[in-house]
C-alpha atoms as a PDB file:
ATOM      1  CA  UNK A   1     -38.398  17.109   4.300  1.00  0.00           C
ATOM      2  CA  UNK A   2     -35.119  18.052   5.881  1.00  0.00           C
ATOM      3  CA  UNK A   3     -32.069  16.307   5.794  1.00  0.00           C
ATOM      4  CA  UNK A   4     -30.504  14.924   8.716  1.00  0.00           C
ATOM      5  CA  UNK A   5     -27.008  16.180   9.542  1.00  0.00           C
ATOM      6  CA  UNK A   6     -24.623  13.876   9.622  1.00  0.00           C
ATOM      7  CA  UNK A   7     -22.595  12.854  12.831  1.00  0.00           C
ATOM      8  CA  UNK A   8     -19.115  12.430  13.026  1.00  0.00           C
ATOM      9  CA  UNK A   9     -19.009   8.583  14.572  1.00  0.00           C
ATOM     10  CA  UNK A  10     -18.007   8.632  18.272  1.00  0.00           C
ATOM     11  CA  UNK A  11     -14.474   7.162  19.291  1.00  0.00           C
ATOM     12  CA  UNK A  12     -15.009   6.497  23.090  1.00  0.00           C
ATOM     13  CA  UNK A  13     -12.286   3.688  22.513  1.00  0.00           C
ATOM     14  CA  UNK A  14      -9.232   5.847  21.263  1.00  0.00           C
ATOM     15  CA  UNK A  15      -8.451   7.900  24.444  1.00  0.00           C
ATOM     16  CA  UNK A  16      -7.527   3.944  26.055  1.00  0.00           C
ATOM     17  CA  UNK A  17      -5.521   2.724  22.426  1.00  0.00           C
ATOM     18  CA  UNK A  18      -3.317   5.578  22.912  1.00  0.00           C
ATOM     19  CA  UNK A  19      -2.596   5.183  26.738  1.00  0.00           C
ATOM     20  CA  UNK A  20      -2.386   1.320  26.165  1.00  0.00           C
ATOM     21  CA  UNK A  21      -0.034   2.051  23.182  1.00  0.00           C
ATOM     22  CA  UNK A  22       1.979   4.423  25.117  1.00  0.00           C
ATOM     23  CA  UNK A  23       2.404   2.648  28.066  1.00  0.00           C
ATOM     24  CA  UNK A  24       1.778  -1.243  27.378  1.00  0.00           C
ATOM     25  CA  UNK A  25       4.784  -2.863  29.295  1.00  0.00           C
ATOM     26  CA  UNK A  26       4.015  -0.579  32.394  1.00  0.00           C
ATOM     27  CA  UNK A  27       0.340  -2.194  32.135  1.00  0.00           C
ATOM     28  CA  UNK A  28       1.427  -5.749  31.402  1.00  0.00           C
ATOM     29  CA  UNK A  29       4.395  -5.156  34.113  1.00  0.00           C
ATOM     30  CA  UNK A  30       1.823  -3.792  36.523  1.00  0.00           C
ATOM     31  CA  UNK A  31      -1.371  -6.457  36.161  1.00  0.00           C
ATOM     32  CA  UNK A  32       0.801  -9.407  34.785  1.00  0.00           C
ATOM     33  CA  UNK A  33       4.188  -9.565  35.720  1.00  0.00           C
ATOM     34  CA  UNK A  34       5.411 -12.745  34.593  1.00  0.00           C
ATOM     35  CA  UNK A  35       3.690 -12.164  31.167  1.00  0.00           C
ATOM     36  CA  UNK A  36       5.775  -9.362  30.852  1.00  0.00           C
ATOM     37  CA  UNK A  37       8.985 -10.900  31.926  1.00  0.00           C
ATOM     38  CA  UNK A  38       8.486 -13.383  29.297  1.00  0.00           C
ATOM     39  CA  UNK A  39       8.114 -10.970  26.440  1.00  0.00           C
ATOM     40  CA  UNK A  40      11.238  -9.715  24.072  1.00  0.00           C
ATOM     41  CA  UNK A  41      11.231  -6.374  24.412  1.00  0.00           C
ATOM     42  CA  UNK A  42      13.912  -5.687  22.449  1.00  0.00           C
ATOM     43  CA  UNK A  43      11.282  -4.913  19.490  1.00  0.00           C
ATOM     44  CA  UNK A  44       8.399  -2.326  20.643  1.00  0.00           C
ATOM     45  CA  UNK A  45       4.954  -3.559  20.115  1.00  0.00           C
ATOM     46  CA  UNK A  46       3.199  -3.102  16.861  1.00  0.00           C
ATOM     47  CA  UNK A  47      -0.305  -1.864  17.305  1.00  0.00           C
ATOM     48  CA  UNK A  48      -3.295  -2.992  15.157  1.00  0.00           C
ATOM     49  CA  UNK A  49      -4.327  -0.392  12.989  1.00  0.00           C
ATOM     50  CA  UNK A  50      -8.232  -1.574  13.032  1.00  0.00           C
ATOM     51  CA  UNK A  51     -10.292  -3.430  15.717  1.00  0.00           C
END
């Protein structure tokens, strides 16, 4: 019997982490303004590095 090939797992998800990472205060300045006004943006946002 043959061997199934293997799939490389499908990443649907990281075309939005690296437009949310790249622009997250223009989102959170955009959809929630006074969320973003109360943030310390003097340090940049540290992204998750796993779900």
């Amino acid at each position: 019997m043959a061997q199934p090939i293997p799939t490389p797992p499908d990443t649907f998800d990281e075309p939005w982490k690296l437009i949310l990472e790249h622009y997250f205060r223009d989102f959170l300045t955009f959809l929630f303004p006074t969320v973003a006004n109360a943030i310390d943006w003097s340090r940049p946002p540290e992204p998750m590095p796993t779900e």
